[in-house]
Protein backbone atom coordinates (compact mmCIF):
# COMPACT_ATOMS: atom_id res chain seq x y z
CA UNK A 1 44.50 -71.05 -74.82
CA UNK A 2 42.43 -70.30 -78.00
CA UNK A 3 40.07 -67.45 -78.25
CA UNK A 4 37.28 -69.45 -77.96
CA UNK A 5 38.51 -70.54 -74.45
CA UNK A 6 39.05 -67.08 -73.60
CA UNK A 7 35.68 -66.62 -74.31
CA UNK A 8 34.42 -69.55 -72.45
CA UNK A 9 36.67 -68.24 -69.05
CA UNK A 10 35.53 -64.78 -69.33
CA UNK A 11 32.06 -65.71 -69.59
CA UNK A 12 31.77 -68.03 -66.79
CA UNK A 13 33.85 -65.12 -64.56
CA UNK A 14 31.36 -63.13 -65.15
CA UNK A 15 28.31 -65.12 -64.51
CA UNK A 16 30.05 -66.15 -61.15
CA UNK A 17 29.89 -62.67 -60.30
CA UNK A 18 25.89 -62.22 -61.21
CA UNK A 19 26.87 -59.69 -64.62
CA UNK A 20 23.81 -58.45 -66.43
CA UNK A 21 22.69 -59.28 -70.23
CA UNK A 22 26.40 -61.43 -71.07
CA UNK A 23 26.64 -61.19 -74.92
CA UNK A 24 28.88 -62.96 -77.10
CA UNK A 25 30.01 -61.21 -80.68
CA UNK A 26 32.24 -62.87 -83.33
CA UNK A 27 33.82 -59.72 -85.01
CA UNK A 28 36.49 -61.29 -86.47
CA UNK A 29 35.32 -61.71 -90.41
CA UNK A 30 34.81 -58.15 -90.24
CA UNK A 31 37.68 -56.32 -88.35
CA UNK A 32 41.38 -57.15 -87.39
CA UNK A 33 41.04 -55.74 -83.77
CA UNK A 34 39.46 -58.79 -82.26
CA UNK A 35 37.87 -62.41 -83.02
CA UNK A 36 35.30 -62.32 -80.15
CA UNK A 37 33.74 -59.36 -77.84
CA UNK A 38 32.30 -60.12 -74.66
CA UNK A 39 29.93 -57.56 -73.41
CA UNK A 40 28.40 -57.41 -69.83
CA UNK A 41 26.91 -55.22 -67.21
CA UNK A 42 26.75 -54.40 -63.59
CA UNK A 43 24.30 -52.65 -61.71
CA UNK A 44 26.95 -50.39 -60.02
CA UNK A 45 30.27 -49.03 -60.35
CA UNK A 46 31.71 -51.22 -57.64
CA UNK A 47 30.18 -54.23 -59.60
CA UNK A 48 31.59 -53.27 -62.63
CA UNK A 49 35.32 -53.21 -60.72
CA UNK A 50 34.50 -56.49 -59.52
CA UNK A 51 33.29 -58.43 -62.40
CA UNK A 52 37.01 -56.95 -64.30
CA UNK A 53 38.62 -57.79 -61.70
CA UNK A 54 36.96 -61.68 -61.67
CA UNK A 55 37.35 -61.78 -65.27
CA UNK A 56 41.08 -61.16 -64.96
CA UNK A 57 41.51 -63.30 -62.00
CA UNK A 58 40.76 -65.92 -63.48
CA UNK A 59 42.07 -65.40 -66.62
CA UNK A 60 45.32 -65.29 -64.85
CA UNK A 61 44.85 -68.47 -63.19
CA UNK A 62 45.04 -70.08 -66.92
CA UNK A 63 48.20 -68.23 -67.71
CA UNK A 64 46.49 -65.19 -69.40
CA UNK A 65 47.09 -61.80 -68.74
CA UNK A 66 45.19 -58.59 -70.61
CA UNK A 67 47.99 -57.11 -72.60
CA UNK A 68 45.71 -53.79 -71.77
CA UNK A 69 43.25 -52.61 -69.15
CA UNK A 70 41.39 -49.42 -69.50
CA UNK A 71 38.93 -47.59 -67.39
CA UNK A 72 36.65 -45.44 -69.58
CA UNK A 73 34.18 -43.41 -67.89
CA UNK A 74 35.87 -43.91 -64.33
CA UNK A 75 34.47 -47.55 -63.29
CA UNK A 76 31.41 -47.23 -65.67
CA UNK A 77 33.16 -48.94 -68.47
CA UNK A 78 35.81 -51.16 -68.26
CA UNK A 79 37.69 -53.22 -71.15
CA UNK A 80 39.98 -55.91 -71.02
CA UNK A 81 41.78 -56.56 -74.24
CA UNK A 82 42.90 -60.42 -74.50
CA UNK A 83 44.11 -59.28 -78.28
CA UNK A 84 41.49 -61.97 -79.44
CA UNK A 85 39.18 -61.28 -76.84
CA UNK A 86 38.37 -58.23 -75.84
CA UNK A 87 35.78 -58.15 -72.43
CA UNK A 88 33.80 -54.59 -72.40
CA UNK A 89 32.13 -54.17 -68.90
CA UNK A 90 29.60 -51.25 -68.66
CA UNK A 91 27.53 -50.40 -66.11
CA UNK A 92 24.00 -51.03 -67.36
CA UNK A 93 23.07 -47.24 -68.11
CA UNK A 94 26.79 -46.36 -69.83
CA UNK A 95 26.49 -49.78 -72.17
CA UNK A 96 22.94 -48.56 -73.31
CA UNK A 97 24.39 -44.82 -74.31
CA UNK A 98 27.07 -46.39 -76.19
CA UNK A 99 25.40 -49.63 -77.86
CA UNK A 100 27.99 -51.60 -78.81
CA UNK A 101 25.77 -53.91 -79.56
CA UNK A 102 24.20 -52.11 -82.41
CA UNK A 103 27.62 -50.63 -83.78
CA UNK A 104 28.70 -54.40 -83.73
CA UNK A 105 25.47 -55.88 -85.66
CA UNK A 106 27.20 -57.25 -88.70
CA UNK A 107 29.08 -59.10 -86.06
CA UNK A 108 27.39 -62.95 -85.20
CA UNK A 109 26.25 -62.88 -81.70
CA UNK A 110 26.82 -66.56 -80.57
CA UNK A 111 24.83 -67.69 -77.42
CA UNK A 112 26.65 -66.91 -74.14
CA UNK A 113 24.96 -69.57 -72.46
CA UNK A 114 26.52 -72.40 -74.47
CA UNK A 115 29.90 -71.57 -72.67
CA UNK A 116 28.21 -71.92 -69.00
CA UNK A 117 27.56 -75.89 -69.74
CA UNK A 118 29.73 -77.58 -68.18
């Protein structure tokens, strides 16, 4: 799969699941960790776990397994790394203390709707 696939599967995952405020960030003209972030939120801990776990799911299902899973913050933050894609999923009050967004903003947020058409 390309990264923009990735991308496309993880974003539809979580929308399936009802995640919060799904952003899209091309990072990869200005860092080597990543081409794309996907940021989302839940509105509990046990959504959190289940929007990861959906986004892996079916991630899997196209062959595509997270070479690394981490649980920062207990289930409050959760990040997938795809090594091109790497899915952050906070729950909503842990992603506003630590703003990716902001620390990201040279980054080119692309529209996450776009990947839900079709």
């Amino acid at each position: 799969m390309t990264d923009i696939e990735e991308v496309k599967v993880a974003v539809k995952a979580l929308d399936s699941k009802k995640a919060g405020n799904i952003r899209v960030i091309r990072i990869g003209d200005i860092t080597i960790l990543a081409n794309y972030f996907v940021i989302a939120e839940g509105t509990s801990s046990t959504q959190v776990k289940a929007l990861a776990d959906e986004v892996e799911y079916q991630m899997g299902e196209k062959g595509v397994q997270p070479k690394c899973s981490i649980n920062q913050q207990g289930t409050n933050w959760i990040t997938l790394d795809y090594i091109d894609v790497v899915v952050h999923v906070f729950l909503n009050e842990t992603r506003e203390f630590y703003g990716l967004e902001k620390l990201w903003s040279d980054g080119e947020e692309i529209d996450a709707g776009q990947f839900l058409n079709d």
